[in-house]
PDB file of N, CA and C in Angstrom:
ATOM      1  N   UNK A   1     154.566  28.829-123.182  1.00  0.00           N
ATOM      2  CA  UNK A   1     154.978  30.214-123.124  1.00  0.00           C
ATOM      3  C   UNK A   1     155.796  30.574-121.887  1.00  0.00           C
ATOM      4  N   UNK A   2     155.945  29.917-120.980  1.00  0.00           N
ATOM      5  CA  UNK A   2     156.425  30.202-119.492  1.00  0.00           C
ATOM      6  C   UNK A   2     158.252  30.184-119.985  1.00  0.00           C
ATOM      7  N   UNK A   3     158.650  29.250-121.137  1.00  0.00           N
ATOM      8  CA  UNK A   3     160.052  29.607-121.364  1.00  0.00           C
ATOM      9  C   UNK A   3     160.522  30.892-121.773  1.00  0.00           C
ATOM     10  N   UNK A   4     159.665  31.523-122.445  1.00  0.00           N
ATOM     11  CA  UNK A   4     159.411  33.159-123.159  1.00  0.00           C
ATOM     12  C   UNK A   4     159.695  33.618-122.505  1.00  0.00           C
ATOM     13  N   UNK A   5     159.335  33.819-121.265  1.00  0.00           N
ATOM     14  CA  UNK A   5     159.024  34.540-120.218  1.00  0.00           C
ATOM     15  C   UNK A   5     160.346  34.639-119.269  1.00  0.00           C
ATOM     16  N   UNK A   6     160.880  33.296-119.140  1.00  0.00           N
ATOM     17  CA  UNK A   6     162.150  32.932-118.570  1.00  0.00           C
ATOM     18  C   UNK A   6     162.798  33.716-119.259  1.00  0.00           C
ATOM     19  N   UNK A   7     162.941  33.489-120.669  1.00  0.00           N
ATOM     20  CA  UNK A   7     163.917  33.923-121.387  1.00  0.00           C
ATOM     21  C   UNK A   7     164.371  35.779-121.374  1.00  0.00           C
ATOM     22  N   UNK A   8     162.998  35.450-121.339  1.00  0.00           N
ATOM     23  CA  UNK A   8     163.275  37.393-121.228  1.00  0.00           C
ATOM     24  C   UNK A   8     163.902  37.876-120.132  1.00  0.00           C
ATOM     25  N   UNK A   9     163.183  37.472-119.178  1.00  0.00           N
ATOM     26  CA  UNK A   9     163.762  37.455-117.553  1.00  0.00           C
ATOM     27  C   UNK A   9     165.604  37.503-117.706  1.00  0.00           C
ATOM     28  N   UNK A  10     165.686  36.439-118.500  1.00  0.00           N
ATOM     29  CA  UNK A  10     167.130  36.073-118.196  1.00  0.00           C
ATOM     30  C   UNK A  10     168.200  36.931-119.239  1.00  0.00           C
ATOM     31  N   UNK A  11     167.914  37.264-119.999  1.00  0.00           N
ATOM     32  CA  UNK A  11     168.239  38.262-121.330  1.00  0.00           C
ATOM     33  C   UNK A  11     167.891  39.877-120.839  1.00  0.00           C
ATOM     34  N   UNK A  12     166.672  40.147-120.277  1.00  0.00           N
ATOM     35  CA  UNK A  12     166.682  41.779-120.375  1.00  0.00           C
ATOM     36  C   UNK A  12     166.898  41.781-118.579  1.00  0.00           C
ATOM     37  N   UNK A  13     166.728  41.060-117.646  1.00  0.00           N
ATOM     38  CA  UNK A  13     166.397  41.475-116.260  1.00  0.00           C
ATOM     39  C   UNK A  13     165.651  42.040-115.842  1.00  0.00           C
ATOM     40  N   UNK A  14     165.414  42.934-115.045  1.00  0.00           N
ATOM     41  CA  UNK A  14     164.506  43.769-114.787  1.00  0.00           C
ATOM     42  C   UNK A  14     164.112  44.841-115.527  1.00  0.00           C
ATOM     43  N   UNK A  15     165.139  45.147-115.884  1.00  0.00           N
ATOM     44  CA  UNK A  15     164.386  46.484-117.206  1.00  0.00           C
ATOM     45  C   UNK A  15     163.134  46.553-117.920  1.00  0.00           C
ATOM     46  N   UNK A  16     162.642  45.137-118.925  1.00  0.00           N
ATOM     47  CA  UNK A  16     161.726  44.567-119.239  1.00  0.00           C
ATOM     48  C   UNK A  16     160.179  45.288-118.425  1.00  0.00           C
ATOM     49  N   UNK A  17     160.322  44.188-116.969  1.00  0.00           N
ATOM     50  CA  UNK A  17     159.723  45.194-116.066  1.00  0.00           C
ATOM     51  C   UNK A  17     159.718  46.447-116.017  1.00  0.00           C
ATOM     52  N   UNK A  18     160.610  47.146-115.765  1.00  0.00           N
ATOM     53  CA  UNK A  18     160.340  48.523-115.125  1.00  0.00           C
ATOM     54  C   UNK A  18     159.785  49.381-116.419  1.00  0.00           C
ATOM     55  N   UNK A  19     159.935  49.137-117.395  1.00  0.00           N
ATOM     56  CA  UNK A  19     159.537  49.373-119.180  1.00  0.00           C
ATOM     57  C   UNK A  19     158.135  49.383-119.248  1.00  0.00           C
ATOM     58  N   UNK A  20     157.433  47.821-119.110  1.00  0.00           N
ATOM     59  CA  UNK A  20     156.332  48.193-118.559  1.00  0.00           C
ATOM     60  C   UNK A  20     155.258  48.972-117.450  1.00  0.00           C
ATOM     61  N   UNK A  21     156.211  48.310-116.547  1.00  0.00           N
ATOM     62  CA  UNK A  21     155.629  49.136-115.044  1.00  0.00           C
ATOM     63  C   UNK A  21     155.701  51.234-115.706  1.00  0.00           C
ATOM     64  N   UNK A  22     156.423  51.210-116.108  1.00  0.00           N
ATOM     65  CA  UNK A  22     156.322  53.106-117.059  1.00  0.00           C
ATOM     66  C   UNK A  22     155.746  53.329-117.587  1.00  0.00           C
ATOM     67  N   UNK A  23     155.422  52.101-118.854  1.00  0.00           N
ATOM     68  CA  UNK A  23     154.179  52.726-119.520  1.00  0.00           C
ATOM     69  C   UNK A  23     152.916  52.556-119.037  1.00  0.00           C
ATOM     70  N   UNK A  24     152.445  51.731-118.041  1.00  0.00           N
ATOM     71  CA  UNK A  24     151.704  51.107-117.234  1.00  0.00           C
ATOM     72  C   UNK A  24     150.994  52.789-116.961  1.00  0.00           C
ATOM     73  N   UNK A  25     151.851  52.937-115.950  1.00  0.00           N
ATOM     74  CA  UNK A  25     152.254  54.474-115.153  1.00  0.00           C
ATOM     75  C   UNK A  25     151.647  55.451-115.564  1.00  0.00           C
ATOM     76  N   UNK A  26     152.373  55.764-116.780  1.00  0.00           N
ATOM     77  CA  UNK A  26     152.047  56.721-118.409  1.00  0.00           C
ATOM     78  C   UNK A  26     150.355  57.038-118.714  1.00  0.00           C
ATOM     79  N   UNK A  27     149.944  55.518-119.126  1.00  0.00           N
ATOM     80  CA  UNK A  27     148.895  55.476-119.704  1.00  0.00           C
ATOM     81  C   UNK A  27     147.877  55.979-118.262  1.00  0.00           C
ATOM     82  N   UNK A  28     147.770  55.611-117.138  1.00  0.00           N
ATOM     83  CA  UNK A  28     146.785  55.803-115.959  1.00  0.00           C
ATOM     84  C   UNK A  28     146.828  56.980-115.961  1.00  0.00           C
ATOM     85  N   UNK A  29     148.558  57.681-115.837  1.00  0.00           N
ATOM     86  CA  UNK A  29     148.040  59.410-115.561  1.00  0.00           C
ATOM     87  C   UNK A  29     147.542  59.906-117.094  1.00  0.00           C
ATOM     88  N   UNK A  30     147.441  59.931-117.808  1.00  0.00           N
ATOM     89  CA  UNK A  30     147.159  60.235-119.145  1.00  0.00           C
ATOM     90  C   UNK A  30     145.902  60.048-119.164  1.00  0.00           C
ATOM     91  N   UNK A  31     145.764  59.124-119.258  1.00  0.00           N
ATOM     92  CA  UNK A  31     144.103  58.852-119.303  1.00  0.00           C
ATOM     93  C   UNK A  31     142.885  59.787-118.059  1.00  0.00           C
ATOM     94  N   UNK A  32     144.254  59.882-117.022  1.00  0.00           N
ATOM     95  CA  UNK A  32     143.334  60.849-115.896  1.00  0.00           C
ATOM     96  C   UNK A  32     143.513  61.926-116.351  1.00  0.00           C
ATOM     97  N   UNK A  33     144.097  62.514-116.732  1.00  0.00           N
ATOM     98  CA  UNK A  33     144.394  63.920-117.440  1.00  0.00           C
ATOM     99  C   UNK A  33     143.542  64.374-118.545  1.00  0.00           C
ATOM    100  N   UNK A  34     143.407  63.444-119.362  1.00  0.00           N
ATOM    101  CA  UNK A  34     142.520  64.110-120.429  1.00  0.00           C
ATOM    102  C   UNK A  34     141.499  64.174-121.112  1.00  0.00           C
ATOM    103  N   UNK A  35     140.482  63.842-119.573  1.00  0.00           N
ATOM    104  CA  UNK A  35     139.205  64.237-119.561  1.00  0.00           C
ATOM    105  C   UNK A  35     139.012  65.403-119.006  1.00  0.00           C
ATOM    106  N   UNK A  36     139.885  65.961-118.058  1.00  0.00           N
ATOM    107  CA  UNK A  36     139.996  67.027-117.684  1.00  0.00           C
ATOM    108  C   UNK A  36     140.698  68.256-118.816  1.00  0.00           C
ATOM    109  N   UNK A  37     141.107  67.981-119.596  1.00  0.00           N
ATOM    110  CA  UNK A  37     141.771  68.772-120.959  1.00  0.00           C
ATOM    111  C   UNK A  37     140.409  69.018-121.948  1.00  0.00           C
ATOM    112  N   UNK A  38     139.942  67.876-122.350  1.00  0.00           N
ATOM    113  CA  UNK A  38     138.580  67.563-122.894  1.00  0.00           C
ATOM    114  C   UNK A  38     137.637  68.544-122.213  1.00  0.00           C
ATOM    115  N   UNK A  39     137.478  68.408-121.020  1.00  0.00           N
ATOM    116  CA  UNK A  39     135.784  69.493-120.509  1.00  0.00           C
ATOM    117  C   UNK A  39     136.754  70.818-120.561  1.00  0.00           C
ATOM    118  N   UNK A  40     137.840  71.160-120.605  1.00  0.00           N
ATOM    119  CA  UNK A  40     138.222  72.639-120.904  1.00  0.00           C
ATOM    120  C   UNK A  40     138.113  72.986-121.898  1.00  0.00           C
ATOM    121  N   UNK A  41     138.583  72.359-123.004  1.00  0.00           N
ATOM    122  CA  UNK A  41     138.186  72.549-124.165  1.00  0.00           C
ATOM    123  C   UNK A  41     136.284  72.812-124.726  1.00  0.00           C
ATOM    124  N   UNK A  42     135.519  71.967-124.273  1.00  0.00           N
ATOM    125  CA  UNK A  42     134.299  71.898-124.390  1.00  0.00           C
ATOM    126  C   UNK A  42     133.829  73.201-123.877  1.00  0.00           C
ATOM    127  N   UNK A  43     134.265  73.460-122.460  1.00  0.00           N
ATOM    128  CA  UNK A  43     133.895  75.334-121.871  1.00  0.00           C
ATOM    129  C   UNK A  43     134.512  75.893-122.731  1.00  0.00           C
ATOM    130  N   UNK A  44     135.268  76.233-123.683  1.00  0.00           N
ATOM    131  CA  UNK A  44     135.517  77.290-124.644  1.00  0.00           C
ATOM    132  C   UNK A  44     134.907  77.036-125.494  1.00  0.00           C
ATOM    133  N   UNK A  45     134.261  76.440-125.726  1.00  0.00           N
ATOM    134  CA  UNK A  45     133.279  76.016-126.936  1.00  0.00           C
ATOM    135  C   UNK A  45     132.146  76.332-126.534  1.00  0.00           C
ATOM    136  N   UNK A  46     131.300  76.314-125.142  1.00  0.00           N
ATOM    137  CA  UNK A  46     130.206  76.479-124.688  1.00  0.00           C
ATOM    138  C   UNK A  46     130.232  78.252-124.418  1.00  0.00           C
ATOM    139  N   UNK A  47     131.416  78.730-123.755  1.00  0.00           N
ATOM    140  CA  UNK A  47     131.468  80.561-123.895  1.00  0.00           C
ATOM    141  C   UNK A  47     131.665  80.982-125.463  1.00  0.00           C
ATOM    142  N   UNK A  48     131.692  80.433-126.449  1.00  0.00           N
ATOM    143  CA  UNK A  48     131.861  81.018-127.604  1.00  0.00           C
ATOM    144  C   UNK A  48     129.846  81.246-128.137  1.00  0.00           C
ATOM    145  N   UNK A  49     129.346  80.069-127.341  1.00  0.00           N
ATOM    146  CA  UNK A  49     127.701  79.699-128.038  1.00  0.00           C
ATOM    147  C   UNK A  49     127.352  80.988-128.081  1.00  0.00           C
ATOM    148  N   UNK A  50     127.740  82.017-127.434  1.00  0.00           N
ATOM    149  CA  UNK A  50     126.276  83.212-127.152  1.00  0.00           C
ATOM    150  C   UNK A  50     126.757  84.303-128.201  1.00  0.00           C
ATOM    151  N   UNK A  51     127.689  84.496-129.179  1.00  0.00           N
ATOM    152  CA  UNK A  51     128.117  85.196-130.144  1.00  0.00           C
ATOM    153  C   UNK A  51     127.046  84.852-131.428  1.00  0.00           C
ATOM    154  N   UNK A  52     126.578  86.350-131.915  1.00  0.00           N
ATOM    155  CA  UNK A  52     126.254  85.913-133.607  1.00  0.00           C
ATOM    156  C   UNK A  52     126.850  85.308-134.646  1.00  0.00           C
ATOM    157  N   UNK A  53     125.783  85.024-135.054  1.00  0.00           N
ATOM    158  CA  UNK A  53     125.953  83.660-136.041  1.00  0.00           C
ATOM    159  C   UNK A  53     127.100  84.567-137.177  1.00  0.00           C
ATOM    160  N   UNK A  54     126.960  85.591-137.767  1.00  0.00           N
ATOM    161  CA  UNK A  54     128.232  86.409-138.243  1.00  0.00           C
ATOM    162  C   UNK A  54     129.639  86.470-137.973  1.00  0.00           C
ATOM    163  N   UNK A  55     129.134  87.081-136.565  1.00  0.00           N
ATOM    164  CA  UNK A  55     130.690  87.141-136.029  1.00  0.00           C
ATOM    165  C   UNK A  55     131.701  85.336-135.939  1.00  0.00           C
ATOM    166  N   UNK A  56     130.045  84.470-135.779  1.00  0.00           N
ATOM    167  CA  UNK A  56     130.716  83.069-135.763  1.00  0.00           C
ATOM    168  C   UNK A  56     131.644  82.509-136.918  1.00  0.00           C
ATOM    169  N   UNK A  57     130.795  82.698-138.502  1.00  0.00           N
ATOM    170  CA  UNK A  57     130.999  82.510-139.661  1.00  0.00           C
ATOM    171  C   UNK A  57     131.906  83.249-139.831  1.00  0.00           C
ATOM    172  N   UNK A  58     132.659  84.672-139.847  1.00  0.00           N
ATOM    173  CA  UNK A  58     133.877  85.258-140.126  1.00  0.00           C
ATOM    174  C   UNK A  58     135.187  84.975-139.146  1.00  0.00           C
ATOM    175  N   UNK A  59     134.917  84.467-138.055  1.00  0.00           N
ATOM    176  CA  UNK A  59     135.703  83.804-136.824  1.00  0.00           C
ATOM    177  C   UNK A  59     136.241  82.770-137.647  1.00  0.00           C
ATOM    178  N   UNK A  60     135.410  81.509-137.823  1.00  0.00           N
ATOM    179  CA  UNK A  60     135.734  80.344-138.201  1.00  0.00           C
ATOM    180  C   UNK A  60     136.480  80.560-139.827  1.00  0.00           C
ATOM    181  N   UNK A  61     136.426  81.405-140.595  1.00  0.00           N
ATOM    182  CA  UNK A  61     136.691  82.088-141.564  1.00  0.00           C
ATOM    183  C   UNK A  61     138.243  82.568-141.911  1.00  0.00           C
ATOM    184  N   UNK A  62     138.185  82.940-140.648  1.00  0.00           N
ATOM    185  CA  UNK A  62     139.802  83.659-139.999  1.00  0.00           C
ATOM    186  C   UNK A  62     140.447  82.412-139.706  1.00  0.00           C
ATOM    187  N   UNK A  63     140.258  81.368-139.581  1.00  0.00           N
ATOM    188  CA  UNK A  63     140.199  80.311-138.595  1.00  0.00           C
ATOM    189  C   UNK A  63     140.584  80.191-137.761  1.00  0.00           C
ATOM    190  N   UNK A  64     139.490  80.148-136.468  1.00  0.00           N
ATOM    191  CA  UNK A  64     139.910  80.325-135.295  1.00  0.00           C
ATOM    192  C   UNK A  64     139.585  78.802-134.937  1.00  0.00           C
ATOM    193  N   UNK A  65     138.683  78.048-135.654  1.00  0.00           N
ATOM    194  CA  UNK A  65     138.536  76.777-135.544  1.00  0.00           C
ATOM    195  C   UNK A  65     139.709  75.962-135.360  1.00  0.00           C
ATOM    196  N   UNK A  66     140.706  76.349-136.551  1.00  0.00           N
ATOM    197  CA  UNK A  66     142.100  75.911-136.459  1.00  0.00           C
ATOM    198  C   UNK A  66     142.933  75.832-135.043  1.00  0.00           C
ATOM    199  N   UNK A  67     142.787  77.356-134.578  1.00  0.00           N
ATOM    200  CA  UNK A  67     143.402  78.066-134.050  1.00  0.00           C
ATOM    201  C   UNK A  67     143.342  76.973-132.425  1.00  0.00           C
ATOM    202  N   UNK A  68     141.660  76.630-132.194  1.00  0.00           N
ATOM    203  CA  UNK A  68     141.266  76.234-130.949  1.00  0.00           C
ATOM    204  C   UNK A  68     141.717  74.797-131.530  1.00  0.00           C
ATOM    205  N   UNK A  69     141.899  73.955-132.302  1.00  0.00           N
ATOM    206  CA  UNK A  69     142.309  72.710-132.568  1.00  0.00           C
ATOM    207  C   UNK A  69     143.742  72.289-132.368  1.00  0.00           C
ATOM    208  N   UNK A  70     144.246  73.655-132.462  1.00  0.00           N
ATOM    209  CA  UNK A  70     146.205  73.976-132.673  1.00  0.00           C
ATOM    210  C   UNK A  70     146.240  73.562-131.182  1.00  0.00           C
ATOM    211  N   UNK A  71     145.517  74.808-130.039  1.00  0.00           N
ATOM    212  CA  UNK A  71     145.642  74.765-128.766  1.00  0.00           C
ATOM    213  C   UNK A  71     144.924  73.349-128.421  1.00  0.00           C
ATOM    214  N   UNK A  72     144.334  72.975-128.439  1.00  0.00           N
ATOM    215  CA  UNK A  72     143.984  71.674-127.763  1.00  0.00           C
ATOM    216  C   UNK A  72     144.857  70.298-128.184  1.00  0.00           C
ATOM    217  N   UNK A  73     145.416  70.268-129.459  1.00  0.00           N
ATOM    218  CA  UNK A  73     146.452  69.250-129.365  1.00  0.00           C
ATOM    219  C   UNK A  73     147.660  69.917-128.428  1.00  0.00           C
ATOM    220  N   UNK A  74     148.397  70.981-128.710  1.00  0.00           N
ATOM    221  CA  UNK A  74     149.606  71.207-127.676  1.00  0.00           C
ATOM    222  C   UNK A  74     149.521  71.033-126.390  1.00  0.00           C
ATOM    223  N   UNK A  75     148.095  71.246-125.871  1.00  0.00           N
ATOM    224  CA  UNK A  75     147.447  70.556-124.359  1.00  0.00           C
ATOM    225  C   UNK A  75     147.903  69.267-124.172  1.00  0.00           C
ATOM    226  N   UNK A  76     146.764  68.664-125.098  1.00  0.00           N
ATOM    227  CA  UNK A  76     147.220  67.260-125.142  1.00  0.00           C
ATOM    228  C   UNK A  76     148.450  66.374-124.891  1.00  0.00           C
ATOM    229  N   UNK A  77     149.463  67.132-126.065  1.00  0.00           N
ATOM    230  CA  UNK A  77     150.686  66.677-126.209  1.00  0.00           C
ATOM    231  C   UNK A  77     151.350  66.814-124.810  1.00  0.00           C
ATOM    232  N   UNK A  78     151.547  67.732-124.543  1.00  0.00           N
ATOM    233  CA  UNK A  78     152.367  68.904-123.337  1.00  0.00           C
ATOM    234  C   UNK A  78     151.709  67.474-121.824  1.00  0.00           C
ATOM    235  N   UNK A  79     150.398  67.076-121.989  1.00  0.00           N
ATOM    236  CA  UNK A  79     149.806  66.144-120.623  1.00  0.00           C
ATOM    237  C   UNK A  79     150.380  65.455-121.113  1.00  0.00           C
ATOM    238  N   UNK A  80     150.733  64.295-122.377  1.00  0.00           N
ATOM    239  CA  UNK A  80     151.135  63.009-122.338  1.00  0.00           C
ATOM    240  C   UNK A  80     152.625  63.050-122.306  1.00  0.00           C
ATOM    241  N   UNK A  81     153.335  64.023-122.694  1.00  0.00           N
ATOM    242  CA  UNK A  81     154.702  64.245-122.287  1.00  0.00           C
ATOM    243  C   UNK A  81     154.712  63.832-120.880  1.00  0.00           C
ATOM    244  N   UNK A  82     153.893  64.999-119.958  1.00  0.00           N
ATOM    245  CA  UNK A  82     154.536  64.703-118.630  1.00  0.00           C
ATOM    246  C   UNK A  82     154.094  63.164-118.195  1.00  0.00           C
ATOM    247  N   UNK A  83     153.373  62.956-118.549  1.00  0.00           N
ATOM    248  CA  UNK A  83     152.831  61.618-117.817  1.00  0.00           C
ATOM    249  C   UNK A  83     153.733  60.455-118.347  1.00  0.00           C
ATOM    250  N   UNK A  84     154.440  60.730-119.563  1.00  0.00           N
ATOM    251  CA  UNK A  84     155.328  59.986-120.117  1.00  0.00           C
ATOM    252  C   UNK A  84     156.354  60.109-118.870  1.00  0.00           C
ATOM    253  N   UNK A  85     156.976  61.815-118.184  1.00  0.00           N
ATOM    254  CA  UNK A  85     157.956  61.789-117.595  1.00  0.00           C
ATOM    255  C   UNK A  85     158.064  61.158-116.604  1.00  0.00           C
ATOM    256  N   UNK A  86     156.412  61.520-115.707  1.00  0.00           N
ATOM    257  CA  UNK A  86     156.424  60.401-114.253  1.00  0.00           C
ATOM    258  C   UNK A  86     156.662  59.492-114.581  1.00  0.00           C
ATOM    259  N   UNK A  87     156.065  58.834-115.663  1.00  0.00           N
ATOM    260  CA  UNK A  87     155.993  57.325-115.766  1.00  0.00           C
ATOM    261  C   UNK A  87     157.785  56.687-115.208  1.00  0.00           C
ATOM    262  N   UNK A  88     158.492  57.914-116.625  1.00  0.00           N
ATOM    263  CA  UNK A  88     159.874  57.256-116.298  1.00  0.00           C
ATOM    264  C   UNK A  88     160.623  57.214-115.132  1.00  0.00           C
ATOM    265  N   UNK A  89     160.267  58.266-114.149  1.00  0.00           N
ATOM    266  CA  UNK A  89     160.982  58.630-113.289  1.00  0.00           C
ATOM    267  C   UNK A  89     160.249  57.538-112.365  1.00  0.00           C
ATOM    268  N   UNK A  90     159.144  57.052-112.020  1.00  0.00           N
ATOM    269  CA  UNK A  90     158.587  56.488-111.395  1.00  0.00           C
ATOM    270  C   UNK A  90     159.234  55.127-111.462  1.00  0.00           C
ATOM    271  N   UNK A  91     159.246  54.685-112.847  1.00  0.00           N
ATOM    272  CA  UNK A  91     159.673  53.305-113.082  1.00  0.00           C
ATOM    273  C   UNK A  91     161.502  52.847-112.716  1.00  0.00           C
ATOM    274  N   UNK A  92     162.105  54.042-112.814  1.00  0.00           N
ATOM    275  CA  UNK A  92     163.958  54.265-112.047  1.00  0.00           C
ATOM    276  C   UNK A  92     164.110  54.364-110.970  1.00  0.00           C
ATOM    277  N   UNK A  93     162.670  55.365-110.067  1.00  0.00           N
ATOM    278  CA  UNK A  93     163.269  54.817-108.828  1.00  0.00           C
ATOM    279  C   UNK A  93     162.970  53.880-108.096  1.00  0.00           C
ATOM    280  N   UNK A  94     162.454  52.808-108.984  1.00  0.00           N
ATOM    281  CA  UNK A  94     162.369  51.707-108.058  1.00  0.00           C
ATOM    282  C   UNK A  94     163.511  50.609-108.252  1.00  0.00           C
TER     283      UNK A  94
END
């Protein structure tokens, strides 16, 4: 496998590298990010507990279930974007 390796070397240059070294990048801040997205989400779920079971059932009804699922992926998305962006910017200026 060490010719593979050459080969690539010698065909992509450094790019190869810095490609990885980004997503490398990407995935660490991402992964730090969205456990912290996760327990925010969970506190809106824990301030909703003290509402009647009514008002719960016509909430979820309306769907607000949706509503809090809509907002927690665009979270999501919106953190792995940026962490996508450091990644890139991180991996160019070197």
């Amino acid at each position: 496998m060490p010719w593979l390796a050459a080969f690539l070397t010698q065909l992509l240059g450094n790019s190869l590298a810095r490609v990885l070294t980004g997503a490398g990048l990407g995935l660490a801040t991402g992964a730090a990010l969205l456990p912290l997205v996760k327990g925010a989400l969970n506190l809106i779920t824990q301030k909703w507990s003290g509402i009647s079971a009514d008002l719960a059932n016509v909430m979820l009804m309306a769907g607000a279930g949706e509503a809090i699922t809509m907002i927690g992926s665009a979270i999501v998305t919106k953190v792995v974007i940026d962490a996508g962006k450091v990644a890139i910017q991180k991996a160019a200026s070197k």
